[in-house]
N, C-alpha and C. Protein backbone atom coordinates (compact mmCIF):
# COMPACT_ATOMS: atom_id res chain seq x y z
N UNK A 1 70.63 122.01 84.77
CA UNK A 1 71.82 122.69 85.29
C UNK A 1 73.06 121.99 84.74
N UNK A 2 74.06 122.64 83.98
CA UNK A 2 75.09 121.98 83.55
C UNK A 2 76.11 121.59 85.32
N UNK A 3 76.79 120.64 84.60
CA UNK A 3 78.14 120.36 85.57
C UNK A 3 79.06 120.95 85.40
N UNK A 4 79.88 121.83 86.94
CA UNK A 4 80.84 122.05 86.51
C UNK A 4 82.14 121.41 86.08
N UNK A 5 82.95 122.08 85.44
CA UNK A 5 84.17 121.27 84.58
C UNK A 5 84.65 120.41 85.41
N UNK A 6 85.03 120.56 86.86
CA UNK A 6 85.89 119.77 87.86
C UNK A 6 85.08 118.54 88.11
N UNK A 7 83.59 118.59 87.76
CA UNK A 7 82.74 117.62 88.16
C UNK A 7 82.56 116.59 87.94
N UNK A 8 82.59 115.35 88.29
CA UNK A 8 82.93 114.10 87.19
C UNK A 8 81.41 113.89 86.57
N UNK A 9 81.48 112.71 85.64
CA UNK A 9 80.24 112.86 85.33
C UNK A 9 79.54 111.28 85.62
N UNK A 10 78.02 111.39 85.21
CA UNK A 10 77.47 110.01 86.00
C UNK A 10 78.13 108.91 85.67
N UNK A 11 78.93 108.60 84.45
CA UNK A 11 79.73 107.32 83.98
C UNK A 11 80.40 107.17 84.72
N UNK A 12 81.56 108.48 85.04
CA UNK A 12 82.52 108.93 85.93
C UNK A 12 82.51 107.70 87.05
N UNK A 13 81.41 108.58 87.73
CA UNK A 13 80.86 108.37 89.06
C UNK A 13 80.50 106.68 89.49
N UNK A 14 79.99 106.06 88.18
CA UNK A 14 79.67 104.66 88.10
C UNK A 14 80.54 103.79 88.08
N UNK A 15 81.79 104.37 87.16
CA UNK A 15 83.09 103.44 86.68
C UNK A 15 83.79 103.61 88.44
N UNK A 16 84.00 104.61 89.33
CA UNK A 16 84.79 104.54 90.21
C UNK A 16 84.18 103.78 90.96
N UNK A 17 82.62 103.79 91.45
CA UNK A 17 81.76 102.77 92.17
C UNK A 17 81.96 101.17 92.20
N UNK A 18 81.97 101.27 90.38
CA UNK A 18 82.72 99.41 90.44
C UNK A 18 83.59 99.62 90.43
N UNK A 19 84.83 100.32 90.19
CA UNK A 19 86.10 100.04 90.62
C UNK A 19 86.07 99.92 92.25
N UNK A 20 85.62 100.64 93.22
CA UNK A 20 86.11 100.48 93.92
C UNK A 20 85.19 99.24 94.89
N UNK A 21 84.43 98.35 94.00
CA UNK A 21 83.74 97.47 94.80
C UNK A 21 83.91 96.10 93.94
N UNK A 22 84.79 96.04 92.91
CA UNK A 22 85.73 95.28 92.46
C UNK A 22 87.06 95.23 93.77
N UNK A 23 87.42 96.35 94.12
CA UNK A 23 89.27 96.69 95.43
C UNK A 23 88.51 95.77 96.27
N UNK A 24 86.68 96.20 96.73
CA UNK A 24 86.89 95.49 98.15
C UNK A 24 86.91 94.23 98.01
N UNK A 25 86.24 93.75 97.17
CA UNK A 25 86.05 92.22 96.92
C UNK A 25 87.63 91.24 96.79
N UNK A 26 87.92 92.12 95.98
CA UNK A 26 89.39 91.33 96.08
C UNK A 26 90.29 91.26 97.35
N UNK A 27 90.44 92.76 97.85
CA UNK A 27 90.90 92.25 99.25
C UNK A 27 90.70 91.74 99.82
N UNK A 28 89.31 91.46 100.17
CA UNK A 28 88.80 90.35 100.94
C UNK A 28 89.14 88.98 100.61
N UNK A 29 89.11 88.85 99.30
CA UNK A 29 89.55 87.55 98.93
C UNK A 29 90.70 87.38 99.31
N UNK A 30 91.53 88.45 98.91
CA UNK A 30 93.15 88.34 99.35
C UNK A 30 93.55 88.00 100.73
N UNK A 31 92.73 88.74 101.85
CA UNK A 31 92.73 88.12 102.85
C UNK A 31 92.54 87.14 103.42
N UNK A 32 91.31 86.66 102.58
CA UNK A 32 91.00 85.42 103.25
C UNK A 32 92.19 83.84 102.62
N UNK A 33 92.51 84.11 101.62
CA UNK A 33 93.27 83.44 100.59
C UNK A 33 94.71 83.43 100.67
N UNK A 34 95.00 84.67 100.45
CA UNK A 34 96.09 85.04 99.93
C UNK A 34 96.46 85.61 98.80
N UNK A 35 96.96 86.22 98.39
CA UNK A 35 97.37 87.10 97.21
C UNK A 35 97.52 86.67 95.95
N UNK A 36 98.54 85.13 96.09
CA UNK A 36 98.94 84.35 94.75
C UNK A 36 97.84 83.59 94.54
N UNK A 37 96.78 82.96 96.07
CA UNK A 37 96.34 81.86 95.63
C UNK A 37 95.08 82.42 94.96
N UNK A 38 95.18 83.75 94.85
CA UNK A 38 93.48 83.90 94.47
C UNK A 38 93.90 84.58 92.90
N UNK A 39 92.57 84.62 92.04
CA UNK A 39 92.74 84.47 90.94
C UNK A 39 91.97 85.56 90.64
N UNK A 40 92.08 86.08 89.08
CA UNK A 40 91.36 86.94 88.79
C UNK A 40 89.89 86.67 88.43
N UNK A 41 89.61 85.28 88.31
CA UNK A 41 88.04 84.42 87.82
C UNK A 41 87.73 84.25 88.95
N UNK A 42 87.93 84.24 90.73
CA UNK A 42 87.42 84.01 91.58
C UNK A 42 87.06 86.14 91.55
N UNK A 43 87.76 86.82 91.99
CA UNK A 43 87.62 87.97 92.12
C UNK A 43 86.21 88.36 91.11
N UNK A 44 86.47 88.45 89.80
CA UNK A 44 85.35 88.46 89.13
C UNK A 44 83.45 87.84 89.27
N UNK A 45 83.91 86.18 89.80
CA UNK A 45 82.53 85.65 90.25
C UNK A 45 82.39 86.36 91.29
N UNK A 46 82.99 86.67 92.17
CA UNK A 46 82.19 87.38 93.72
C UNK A 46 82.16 88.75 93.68
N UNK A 47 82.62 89.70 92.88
CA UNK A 47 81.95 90.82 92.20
C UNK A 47 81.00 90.68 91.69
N UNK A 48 80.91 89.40 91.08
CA UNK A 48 78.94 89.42 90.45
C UNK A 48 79.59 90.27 88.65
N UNK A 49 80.55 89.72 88.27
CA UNK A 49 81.25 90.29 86.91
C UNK A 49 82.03 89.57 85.74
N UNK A 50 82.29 89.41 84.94
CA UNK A 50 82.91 88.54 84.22
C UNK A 50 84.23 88.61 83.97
N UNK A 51 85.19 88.21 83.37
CA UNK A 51 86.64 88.31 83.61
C UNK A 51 86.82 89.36 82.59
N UNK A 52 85.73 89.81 81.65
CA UNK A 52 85.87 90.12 80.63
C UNK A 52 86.17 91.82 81.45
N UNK A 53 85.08 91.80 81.89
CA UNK A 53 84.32 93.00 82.80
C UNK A 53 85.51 93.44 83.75
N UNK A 54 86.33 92.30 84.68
CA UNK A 54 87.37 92.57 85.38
C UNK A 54 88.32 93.25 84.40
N UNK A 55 89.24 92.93 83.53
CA UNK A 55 89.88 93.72 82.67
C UNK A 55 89.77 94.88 82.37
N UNK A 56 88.47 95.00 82.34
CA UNK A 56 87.94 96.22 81.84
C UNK A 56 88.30 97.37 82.56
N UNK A 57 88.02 97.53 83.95
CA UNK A 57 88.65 97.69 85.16
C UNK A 57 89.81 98.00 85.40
N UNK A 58 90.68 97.34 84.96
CA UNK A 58 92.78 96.53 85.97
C UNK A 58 92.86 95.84 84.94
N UNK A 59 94.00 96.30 84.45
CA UNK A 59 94.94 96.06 83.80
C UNK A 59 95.57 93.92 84.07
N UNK A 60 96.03 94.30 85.85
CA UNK A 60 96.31 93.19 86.30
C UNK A 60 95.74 92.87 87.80
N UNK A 61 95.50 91.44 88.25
CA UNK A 61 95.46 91.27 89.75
C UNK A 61 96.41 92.48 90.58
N UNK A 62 97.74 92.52 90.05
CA UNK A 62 98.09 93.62 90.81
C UNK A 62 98.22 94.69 90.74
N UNK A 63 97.09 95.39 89.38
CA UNK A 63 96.54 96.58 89.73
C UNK A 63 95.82 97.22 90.71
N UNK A 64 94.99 95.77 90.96
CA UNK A 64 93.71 96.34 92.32
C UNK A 64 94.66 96.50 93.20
N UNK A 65 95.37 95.76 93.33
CA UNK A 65 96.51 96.51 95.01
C UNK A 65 97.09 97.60 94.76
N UNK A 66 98.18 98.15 93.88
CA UNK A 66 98.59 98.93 93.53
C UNK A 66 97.98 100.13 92.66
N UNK A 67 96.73 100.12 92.54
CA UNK A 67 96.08 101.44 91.88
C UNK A 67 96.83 101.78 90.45
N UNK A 68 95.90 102.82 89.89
CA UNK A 68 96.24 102.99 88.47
C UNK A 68 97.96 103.70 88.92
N UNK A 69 99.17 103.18 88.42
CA UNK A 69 100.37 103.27 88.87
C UNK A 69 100.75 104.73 88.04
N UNK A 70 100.20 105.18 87.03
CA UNK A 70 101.10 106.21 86.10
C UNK A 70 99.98 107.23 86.37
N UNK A 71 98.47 107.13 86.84
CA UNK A 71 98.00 108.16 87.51
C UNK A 71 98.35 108.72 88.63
N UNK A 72 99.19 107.46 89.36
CA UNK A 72 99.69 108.06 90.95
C UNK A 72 100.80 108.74 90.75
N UNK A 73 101.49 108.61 89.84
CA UNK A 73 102.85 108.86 89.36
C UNK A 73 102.79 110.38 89.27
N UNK A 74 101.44 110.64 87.93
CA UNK A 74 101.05 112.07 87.79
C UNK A 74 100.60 112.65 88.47
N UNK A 75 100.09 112.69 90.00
CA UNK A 75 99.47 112.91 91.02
C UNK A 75 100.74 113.60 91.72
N UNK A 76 101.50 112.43 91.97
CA UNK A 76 103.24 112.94 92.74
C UNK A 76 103.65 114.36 91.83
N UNK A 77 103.98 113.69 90.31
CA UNK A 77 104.52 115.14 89.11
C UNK A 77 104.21 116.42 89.42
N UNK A 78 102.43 116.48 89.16
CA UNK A 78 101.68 117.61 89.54
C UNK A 78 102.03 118.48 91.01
N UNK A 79 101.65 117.34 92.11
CA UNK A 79 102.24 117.84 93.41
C UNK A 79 103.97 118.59 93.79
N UNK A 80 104.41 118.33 92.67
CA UNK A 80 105.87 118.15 92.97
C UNK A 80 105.67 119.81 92.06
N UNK A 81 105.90 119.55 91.34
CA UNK A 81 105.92 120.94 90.27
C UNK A 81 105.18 121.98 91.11
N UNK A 82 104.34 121.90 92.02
CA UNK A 82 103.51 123.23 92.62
C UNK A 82 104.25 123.38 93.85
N UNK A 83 105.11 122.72 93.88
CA UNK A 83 105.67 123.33 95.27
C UNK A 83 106.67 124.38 94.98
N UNK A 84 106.79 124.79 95.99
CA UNK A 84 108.19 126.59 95.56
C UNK A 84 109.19 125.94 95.01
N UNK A 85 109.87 126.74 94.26
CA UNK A 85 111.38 126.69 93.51
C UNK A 85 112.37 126.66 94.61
N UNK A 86 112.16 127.44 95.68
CA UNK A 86 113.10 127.53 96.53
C UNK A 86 113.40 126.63 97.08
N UNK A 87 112.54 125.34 97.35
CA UNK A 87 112.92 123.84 98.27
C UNK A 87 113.52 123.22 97.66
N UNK A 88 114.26 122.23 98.91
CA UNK A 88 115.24 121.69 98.08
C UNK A 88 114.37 120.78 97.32
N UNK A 89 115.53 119.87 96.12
CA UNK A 89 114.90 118.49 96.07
C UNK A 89 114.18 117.45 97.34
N UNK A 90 114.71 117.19 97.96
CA UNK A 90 113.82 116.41 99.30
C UNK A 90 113.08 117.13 100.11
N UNK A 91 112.80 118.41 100.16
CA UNK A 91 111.63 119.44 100.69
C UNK A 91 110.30 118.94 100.14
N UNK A 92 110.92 119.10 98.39
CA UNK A 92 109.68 118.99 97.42
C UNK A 92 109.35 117.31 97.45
N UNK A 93 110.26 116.52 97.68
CA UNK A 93 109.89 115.30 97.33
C UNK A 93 108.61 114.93 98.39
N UNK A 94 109.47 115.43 99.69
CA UNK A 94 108.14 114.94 101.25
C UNK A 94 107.38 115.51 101.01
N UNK A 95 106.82 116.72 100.42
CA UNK A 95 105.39 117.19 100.50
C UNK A 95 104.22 116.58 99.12
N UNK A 96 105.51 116.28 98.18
CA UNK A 96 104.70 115.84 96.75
C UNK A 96 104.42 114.28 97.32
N UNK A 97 105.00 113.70 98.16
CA UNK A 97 104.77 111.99 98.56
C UNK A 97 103.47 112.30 99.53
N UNK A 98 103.25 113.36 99.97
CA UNK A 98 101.54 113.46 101.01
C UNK A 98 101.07 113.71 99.87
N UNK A 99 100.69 113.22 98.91
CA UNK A 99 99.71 113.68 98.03
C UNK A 99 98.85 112.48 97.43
N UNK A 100 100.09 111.03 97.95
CA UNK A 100 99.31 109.92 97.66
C UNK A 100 98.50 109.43 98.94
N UNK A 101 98.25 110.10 100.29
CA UNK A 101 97.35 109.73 101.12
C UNK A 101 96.26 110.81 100.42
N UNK A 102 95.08 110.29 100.34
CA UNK A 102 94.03 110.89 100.22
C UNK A 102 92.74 111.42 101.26
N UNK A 103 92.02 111.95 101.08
CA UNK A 103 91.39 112.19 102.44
C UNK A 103 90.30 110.86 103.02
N UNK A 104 90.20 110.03 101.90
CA UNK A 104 89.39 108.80 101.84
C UNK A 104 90.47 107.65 101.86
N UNK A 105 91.55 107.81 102.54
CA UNK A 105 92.54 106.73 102.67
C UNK A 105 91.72 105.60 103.61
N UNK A 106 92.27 104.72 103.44
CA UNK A 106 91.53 103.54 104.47
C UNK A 106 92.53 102.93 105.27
N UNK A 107 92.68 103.36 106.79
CA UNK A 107 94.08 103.00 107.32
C UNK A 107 94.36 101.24 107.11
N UNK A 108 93.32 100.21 107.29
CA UNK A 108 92.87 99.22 107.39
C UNK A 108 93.19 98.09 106.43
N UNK A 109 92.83 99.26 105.15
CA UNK A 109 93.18 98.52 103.99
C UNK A 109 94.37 98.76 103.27
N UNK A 110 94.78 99.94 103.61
CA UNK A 110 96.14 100.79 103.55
C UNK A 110 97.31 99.51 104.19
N UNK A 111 96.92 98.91 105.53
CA UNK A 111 97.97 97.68 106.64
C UNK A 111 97.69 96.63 105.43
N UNK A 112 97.05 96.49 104.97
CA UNK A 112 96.28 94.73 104.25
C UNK A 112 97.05 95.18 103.41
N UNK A 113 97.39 95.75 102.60
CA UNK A 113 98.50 96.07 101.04
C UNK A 113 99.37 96.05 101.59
N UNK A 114 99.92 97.05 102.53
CA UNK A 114 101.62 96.84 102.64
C UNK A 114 102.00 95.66 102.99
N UNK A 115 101.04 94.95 103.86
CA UNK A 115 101.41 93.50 104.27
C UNK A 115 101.50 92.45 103.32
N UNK A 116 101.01 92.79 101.64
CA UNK A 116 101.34 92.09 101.04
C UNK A 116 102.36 91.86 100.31
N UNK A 117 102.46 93.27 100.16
CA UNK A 117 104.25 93.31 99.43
C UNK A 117 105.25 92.49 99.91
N UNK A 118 105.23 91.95 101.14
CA UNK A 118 106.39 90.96 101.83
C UNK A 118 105.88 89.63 101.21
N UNK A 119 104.86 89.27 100.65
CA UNK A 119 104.55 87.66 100.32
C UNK A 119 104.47 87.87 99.07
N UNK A 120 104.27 88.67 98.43
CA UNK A 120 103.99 88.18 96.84
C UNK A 120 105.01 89.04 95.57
N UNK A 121 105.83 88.03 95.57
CA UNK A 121 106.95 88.51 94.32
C UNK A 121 106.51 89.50 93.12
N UNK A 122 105.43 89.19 92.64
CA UNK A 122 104.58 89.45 91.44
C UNK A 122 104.53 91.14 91.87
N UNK A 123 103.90 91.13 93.31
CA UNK A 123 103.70 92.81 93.22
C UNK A 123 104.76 93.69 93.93
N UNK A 124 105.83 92.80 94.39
CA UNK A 124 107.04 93.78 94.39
C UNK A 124 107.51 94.12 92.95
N UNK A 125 107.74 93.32 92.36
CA UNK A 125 107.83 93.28 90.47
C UNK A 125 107.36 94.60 90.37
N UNK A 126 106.15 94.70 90.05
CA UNK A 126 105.24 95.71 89.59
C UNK A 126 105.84 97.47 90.29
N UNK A 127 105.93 97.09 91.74
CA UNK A 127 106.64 98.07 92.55
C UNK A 127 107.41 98.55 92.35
N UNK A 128 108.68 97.31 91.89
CA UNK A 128 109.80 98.21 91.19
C UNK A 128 109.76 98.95 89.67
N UNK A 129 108.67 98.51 89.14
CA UNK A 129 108.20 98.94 87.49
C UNK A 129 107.77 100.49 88.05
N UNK A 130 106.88 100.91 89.04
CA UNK A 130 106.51 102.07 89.61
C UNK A 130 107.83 102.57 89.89
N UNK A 131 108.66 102.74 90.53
CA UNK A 131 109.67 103.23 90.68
C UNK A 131 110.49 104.05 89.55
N UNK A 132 110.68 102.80 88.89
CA UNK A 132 111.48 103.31 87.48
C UNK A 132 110.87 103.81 86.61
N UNK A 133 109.17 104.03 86.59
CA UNK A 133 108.78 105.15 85.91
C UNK A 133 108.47 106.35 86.63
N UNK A 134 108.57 106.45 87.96
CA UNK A 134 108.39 107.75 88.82
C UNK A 134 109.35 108.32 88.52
N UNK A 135 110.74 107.91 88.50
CA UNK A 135 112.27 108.48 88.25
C UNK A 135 111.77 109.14 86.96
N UNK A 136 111.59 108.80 85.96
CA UNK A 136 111.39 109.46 84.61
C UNK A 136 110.24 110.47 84.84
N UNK A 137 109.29 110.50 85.64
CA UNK A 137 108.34 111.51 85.78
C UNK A 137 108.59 112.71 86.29
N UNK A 138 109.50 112.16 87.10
CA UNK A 138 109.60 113.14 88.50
C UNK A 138 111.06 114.20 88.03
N UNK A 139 111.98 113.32 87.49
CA UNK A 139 113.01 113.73 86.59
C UNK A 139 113.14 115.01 86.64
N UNK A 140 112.45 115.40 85.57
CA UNK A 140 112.65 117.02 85.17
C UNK A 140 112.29 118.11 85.98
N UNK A 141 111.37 117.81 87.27
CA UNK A 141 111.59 119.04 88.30
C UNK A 141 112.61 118.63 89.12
N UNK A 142 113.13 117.53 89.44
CA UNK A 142 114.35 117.40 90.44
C UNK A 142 115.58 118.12 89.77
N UNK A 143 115.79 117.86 88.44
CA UNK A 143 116.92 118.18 87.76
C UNK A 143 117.16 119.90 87.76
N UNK A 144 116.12 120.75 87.52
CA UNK A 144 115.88 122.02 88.13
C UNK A 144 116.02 122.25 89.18
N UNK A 145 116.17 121.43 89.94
CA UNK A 145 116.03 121.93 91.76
C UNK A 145 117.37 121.71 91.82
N UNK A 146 118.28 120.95 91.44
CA UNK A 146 119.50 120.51 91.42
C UNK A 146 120.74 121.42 90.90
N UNK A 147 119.79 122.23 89.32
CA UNK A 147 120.70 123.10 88.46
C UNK A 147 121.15 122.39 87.81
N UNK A 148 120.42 121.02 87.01
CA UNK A 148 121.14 120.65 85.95
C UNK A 148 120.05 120.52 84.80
N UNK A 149 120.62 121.44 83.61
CA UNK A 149 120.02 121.18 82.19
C UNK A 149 119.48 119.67 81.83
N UNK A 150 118.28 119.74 81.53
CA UNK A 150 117.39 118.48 81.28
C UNK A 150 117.99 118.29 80.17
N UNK A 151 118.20 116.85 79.60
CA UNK A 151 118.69 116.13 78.46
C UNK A 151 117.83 115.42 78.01
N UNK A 152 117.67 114.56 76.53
CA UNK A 152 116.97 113.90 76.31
C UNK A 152 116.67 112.54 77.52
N UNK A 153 117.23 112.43 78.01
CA UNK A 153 116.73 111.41 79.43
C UNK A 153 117.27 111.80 80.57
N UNK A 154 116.65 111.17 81.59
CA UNK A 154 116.91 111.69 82.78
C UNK A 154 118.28 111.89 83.53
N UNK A 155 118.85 112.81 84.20
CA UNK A 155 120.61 112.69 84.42
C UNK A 155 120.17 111.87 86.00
N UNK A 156 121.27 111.40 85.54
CA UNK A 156 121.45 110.31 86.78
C UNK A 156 121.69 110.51 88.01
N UNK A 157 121.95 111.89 88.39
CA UNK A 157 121.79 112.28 89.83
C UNK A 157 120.33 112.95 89.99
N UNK A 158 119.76 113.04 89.42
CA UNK A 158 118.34 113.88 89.44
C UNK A 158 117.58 112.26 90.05
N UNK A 159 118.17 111.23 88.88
CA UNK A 159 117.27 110.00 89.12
C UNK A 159 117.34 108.89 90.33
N UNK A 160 119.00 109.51 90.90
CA UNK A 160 119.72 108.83 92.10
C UNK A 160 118.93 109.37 93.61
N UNK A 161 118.36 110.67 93.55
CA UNK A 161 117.37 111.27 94.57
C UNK A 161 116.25 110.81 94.35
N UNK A 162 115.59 110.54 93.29
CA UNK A 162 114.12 110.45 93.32
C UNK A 162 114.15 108.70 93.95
N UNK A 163 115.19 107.63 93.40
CA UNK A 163 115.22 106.46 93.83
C UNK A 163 115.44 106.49 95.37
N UNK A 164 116.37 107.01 95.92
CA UNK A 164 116.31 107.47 97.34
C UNK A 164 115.28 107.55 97.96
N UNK A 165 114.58 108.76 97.53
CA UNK A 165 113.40 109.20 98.02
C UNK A 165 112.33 108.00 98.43
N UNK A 166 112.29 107.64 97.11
CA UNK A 166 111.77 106.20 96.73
C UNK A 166 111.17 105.39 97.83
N UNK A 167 113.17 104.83 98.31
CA UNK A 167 113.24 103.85 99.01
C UNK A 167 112.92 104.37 100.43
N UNK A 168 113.58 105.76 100.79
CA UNK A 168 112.79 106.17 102.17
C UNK A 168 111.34 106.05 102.41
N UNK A 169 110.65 106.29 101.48
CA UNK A 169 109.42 105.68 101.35
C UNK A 169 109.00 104.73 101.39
N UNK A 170 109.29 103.67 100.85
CA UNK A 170 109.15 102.57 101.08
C UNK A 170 109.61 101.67 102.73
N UNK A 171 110.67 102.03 102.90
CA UNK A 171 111.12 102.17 104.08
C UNK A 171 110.21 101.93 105.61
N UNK A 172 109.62 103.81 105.36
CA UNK A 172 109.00 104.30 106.17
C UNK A 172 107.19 103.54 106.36
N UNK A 173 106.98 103.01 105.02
CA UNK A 173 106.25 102.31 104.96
C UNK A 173 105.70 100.83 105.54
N UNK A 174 106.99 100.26 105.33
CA UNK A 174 107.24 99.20 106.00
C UNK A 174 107.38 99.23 107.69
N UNK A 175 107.75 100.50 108.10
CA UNK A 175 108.17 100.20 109.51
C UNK A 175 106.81 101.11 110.17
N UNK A 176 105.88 101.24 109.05
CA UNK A 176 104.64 101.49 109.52
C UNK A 176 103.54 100.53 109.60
N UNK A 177 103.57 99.56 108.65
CA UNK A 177 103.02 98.24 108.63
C UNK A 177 103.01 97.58 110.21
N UNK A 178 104.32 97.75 110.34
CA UNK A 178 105.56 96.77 111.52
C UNK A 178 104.70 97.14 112.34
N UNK A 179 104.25 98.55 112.75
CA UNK A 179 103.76 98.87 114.07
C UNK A 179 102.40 98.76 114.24
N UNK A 180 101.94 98.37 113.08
CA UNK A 180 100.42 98.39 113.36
C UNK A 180 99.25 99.08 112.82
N UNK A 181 100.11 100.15 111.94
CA UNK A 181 99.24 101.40 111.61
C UNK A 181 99.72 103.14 112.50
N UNK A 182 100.12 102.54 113.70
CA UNK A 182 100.41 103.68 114.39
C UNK A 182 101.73 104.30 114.89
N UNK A 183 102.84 104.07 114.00
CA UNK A 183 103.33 105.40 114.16
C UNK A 183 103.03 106.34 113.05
N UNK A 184 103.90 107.43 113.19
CA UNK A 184 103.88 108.72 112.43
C UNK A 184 104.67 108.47 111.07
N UNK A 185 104.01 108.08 110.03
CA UNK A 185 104.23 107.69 108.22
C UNK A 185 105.53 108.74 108.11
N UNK A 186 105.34 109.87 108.45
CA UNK A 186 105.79 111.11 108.14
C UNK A 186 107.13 111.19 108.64
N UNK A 187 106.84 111.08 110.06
CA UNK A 187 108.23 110.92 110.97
C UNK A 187 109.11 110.36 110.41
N UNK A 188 108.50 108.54 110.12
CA UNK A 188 109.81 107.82 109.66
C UNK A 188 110.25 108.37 108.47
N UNK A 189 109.45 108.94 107.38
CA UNK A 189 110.10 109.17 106.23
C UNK A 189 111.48 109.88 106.72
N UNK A 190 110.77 111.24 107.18
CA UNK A 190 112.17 112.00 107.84
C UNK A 190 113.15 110.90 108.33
N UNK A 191 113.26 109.98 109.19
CA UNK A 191 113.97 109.80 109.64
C UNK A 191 114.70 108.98 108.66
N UNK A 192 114.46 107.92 107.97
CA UNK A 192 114.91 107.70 106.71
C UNK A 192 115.59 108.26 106.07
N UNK A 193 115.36 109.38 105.71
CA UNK A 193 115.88 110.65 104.74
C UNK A 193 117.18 110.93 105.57
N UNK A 194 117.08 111.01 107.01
CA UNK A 194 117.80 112.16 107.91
C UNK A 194 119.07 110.64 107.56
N UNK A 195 118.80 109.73 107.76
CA UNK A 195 119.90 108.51 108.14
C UNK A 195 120.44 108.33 106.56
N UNK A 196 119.56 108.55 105.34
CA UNK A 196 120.40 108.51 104.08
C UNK A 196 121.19 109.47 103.94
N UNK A 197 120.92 111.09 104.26
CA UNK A 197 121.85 112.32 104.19
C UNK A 197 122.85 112.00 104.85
N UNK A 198 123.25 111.66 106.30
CA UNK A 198 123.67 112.15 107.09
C UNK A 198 125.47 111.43 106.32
């Protein structure tokens, strides 16, 4: 029986398996350790893998926290572009930002990352590298939603919302950490948003 096209295939299926049993191992380490103090040759021996093998994988230690960054990016793009013409820019932005919870989110491990971003310089770094290429991704449907002709780079109010957006996100993130896991992700964004408009 062939596979269908959407279907991944057994490599597929194998490469995401160790990827994602490379994430747990490291978090764990991260937890137990800490973020800076642990290394990519400890992560590797307790995967049962070589450093060679880790690379192979992540780019960097703070890929495993932060996920493939320009797939999430295209994940947001995609999401963003299918929403109606008629919303505003920040209509489209809140519904294209639910697109990075997945239905296999892990609330648990979801608290263990955000909690790291406050201790380790290295992956705020990286965070803000995500940022400033989301602006360029995201760019050319904001700039349409806005009514301004796309240029060879992004116009700077198209890129002044998506950084906004950004930071309400981030924001809302943080003051979801704060609580534990349990308030409403969603809420704060809004409310974020509602306190940058107003």
């Amino acid at each position: 029986m062939d596979a269908t096209p959407d279907a991944p295939t057994l490599r597929e299926r194998t490469r995401r398996a160790v990827r994602a049993e490379i994430t747990d191992t490291a978090l764990r380490l991260f937890a137990e350790q800490g973020f800076d103090a642990t290394t990519v040759d400890q992560i590797a021996a307790a995967a049962g893998i070589s450093r060679r093998s880790f690379f192979h994988y992540f780019g960097s230690k703070e890929d495993v926290v932060l996920g493939d960054l320009e797939a999430l990016g295209l994940r947001v793009r995609e999401a963003l572009e299918a929403r109606p013409a008629a919303e505003t820019s920040w209509e489209a932005l809140r519904e294209a930002f639910k697109s990075l919870q997945g239905p296999d989110t892990d609330a648990a491990s979801e608290l263990q990352i955000a909690g790291m971003y406050a201790d380790a310089p290295s992956l705020r770094a990286r965070h803000l590298e995500k940022h400033l290429r989301w602006q360029e991704l995201l760019a050319p449907d904001i700039e349409r939603r806005l009514g301004i002709t796309p240029g060879p780079t992004a116009d700077h109010r198209a890129r002044a919302v998506i950084a906004a957006a950004l930071a309400c996100l981030d924001t809302a993130v943080e003051a979801w950490r704060a609580s534990g896991g349990t308030a409403d992700l969603v809420q704060l964004f809004d409310e974020a948003v509602a306190a940058v408009r107003a």
